[in-house]
Protein backbone atom coordinates (compact mmCIF):
# COMPACT_ATOMS: atom_id res chain seq x y z
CA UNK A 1 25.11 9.48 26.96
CA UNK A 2 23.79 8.94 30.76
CA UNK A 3 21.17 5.86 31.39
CA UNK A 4 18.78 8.36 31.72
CA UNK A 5 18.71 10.12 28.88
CA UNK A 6 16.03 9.23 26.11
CA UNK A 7 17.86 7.77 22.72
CA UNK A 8 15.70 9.84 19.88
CA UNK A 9 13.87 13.33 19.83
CA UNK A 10 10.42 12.90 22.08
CA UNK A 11 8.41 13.66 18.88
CA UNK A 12 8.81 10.48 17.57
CA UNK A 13 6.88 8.60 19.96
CA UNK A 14 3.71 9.16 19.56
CA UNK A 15 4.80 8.31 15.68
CA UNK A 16 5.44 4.83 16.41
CA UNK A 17 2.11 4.20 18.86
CA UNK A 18 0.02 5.57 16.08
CA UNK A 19 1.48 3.26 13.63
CA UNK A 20 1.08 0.41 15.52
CA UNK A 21 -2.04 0.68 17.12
CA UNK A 22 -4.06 2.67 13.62
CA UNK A 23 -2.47 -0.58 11.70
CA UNK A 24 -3.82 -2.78 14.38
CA UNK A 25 -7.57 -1.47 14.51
CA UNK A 26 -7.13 -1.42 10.43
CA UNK A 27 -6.24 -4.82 10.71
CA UNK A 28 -9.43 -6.06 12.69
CA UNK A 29 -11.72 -4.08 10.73
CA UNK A 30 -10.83 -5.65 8.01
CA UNK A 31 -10.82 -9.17 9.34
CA UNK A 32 -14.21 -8.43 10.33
CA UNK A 33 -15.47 -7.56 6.83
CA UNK A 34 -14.04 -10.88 5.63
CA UNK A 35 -17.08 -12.43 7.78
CA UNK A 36 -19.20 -9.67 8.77
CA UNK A 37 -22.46 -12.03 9.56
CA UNK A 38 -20.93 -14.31 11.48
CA UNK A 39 -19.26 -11.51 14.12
CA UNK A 40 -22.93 -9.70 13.51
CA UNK A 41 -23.94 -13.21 15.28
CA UNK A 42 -20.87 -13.00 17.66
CA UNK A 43 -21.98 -9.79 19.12
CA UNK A 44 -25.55 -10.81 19.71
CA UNK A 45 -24.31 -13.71 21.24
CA UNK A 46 -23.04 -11.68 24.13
CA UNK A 47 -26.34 -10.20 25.34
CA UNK A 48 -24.74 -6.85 26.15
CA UNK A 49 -27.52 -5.08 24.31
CA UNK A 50 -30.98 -5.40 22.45
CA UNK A 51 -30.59 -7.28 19.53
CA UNK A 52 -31.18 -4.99 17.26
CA UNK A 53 -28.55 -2.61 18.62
CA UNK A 54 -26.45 -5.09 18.38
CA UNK A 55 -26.75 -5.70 14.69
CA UNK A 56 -26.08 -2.05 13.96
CA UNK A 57 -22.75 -2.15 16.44
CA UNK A 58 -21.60 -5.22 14.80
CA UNK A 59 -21.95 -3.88 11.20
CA UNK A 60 -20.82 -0.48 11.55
CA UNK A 61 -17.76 -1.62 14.14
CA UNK A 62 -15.65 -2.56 11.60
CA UNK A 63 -16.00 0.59 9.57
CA UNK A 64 -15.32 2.67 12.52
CA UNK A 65 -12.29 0.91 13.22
CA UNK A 66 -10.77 0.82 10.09
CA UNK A 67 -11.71 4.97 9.56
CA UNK A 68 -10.44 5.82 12.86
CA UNK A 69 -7.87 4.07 12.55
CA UNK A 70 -6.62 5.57 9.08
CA UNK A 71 -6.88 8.54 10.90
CA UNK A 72 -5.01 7.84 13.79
CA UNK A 73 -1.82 6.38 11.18
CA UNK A 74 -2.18 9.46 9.12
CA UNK A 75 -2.40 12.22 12.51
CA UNK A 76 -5.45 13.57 11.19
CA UNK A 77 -7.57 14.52 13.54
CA UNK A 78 -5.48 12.34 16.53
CA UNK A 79 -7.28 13.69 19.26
CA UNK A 80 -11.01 12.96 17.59
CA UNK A 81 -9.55 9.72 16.47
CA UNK A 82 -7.93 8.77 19.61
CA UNK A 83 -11.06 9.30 21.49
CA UNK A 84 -12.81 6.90 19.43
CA UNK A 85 -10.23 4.33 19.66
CA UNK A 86 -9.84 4.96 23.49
CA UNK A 87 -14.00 4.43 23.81
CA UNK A 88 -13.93 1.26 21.40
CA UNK A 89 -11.45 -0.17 23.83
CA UNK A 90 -13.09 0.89 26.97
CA UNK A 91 -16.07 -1.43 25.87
CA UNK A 92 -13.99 -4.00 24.94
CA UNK A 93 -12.76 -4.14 28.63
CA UNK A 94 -15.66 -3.83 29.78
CA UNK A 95 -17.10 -6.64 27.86
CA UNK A 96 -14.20 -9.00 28.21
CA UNK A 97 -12.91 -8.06 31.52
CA UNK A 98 -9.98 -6.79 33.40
CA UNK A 99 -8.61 -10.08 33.62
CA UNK A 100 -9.22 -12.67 30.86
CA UNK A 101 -8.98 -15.76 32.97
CA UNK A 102 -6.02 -17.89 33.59
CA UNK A 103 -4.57 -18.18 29.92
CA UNK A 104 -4.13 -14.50 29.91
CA UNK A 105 -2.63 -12.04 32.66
CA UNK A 106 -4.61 -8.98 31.64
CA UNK A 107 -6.93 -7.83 28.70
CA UNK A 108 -4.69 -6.43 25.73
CA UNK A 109 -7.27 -3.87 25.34
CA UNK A 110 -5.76 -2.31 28.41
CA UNK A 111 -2.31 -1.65 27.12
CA UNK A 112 -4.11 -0.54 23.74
CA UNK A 113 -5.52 1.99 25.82
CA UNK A 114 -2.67 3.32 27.84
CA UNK A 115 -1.32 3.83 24.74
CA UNK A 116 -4.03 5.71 22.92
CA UNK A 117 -4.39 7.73 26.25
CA UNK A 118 -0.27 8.21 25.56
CA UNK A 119 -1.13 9.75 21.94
CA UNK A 120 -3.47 12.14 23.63
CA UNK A 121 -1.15 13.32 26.04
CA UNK A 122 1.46 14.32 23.47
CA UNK A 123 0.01 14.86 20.17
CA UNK A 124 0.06 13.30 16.80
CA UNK A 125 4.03 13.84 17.05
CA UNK A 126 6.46 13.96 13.84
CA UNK A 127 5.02 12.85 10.27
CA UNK A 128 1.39 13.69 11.05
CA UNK A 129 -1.20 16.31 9.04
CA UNK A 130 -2.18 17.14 12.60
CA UNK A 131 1.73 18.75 13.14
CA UNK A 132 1.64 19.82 8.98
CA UNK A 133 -1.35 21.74 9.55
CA UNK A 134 0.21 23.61 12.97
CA UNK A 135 3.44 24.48 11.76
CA UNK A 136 2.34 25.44 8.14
């Protein structure tokens, strides 16, 4: 085996960055519901929109997360889903920022994003309905 060469079958890629990154919008989602009021009041805080726009993002955020993100762990609809997840990050950077300050080097969101963009690229990959329904 050269340096080079990749150590597992290319399908299983996209595998693992769905895993990770559907659990991790599950994950927030659900942290949200535990106190959904209080990020309701978090997101008005940041002025980004009217108010009462704002109160319809903040409750329905965490139920898009947590669907899209199912999706994107099963590879059910990955591209749909992946576009979701890709736009939910895009206005988290542009909320938060490039650059988070000193504490930080970059936003998170933007490595959460190459990797949706990744998923996109190649497909739902191996153990996905997406590849099921293809292949029969």
């Amino acid at each position: 085996m050269k340096m080079t060469d990749p150590i597992g079958a290319g399908i299983y890629g996209p595998l693992f960055i769905r895993l990770v990154l559907g659990g991790y919008f599950i994950l927030a989602g659900l942290l949200k519901l535990e106190d959904l009021n209080a990020f309701v009041v978090e997101v008005q805080r940041f002025g980004m929109m009217p108010e009462e726009f704002a109160t319809v993002f903040g409750i329905l955020l965490p139920y898009i997360e947590i669907i899209f993100g199912g999706l994107f762990v099963i590879g059910m609809w990955t591209t749909l889903a992946g576009f979701v997840l890709g736009a939910l990050l895009c206005s988290f950077i542009y909320v938060f920022g490039l650059f988070q300050g000193e504490t930080y080097l970059f936003n998170k969101d933007a490595v959460l994003l190459a990797a949706v963009i990744c998923v996109l690229y190649t497909g739902a990959g191996a153990f996905s309905i997406d590849r099921f329904r293809k292949q029969g």
